[in-house]
C-alpha atoms as a PDB file:
ATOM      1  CA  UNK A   1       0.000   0.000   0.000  1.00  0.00           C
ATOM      2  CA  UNK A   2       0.960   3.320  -1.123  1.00  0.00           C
ATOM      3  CA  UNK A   3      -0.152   6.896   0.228  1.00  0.00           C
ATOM      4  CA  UNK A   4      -2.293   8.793  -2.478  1.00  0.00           C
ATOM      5  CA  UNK A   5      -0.306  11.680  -3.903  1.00  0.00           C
ATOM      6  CA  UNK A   6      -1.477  15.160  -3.285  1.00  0.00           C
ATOM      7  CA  UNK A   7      -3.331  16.662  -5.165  1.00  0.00           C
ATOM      8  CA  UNK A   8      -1.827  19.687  -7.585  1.00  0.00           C
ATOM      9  CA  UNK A   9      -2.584  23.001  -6.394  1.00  0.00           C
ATOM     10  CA  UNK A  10      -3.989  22.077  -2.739  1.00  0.00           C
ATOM     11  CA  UNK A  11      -3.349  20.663   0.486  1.00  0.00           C
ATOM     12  CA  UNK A  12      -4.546  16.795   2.030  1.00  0.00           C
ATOM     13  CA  UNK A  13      -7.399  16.795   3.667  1.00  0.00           C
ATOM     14  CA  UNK A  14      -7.634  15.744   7.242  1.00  0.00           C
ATOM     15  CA  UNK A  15      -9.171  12.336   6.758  1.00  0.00           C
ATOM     16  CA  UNK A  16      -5.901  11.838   3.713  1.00  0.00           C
ATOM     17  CA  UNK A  17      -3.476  12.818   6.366  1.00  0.00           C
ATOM     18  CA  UNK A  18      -4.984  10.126   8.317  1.00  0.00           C
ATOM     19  CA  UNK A  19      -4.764   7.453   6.391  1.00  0.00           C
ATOM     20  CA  UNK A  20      -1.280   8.474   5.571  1.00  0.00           C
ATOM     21  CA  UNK A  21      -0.521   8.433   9.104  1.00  0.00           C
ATOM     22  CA  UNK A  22      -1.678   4.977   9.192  1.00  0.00           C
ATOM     23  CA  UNK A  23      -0.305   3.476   5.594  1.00  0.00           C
ATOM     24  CA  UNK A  24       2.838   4.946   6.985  1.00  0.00           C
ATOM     25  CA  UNK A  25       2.824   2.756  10.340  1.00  0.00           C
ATOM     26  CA  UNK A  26       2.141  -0.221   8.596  1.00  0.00           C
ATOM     27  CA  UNK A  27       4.794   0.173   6.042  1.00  0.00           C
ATOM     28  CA  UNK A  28       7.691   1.166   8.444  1.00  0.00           C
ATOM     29  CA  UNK A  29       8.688  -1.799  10.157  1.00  0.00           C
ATOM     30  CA  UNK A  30       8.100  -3.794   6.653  1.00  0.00           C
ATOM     31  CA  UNK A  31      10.406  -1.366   5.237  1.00  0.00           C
ATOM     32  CA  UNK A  32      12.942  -1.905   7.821  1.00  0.00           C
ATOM     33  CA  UNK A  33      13.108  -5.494   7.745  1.00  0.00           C
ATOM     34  CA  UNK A  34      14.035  -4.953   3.623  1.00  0.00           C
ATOM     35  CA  UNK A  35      16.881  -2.599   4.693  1.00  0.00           C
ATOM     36  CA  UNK A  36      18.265  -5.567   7.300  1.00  0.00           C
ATOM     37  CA  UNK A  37      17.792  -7.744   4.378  1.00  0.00           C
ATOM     38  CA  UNK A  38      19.664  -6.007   1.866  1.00  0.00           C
ATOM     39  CA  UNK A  39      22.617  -5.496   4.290  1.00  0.00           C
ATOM     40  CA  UNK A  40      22.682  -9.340   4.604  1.00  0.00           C
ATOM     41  CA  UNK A  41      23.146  -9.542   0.344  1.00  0.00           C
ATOM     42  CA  UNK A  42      20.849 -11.567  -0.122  1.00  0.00           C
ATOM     43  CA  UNK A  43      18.419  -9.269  -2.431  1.00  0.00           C
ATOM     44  CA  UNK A  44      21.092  -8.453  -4.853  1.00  0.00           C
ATOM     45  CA  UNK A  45      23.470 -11.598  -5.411  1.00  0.00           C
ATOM     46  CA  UNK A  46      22.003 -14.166  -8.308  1.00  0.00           C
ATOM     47  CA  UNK A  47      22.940 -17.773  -7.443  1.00  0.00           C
ATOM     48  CA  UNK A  48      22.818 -19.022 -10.632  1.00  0.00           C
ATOM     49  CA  UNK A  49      23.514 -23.190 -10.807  1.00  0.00           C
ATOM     50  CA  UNK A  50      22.012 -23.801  -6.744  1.00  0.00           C
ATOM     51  CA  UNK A  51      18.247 -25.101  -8.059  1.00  0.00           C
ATOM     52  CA  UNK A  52      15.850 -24.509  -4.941  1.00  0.00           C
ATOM     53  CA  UNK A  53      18.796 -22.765  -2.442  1.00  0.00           C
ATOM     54  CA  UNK A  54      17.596 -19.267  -3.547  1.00  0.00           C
ATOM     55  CA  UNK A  55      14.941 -19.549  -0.978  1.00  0.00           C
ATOM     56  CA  UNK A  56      16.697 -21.248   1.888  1.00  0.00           C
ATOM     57  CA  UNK A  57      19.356 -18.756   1.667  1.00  0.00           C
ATOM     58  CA  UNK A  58      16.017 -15.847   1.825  1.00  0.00           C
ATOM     59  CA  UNK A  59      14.585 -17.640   5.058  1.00  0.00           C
ATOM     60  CA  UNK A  60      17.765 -18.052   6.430  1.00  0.00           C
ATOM     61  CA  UNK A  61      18.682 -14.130   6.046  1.00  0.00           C
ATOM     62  CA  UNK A  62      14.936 -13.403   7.577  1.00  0.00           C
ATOM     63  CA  UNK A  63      15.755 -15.287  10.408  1.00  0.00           C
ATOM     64  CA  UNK A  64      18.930 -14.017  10.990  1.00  0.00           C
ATOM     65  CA  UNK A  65      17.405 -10.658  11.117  1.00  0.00           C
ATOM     66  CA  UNK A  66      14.226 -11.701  13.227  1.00  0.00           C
ATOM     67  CA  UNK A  67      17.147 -12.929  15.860  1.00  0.00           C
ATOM     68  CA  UNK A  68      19.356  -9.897  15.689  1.00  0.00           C
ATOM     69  CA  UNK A  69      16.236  -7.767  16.898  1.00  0.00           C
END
């Protein structure tokens, strides 16, 4: 989920600041786990010729991160 943009020429209203307010809470601790995973690697590197690892190595990164906090 994604905030709505504002709108050219005028402020949010209220009720849009709102639900920006609460897009935003979900979002940030999502967001945060990505950032732990991309200092781990593991979103960039291509394992080429490892058939079925590509996700072990993924779960294994999560988990590292889930234990680190």
């Amino acid at each position: 989920m994604q905030p709505k943009k504002k709108p050219q020429n005028r402020e949010c209203t209220a009720e849009e600041k709102e639900q920006h307010r609460v897009i935003s809470a979900l979002r940030r601790p999502i967001e945060n786990i990505f950032a732990g995973l991309k200092s781990m690697k593991c979103l960039y590197d291509i394992d080429r010729h490892r058939n079925g690892q590509d996700d072990t190595f993924m779960l294994l990164a999560a988990g590292l991160w889930s234990f680190k906090l």
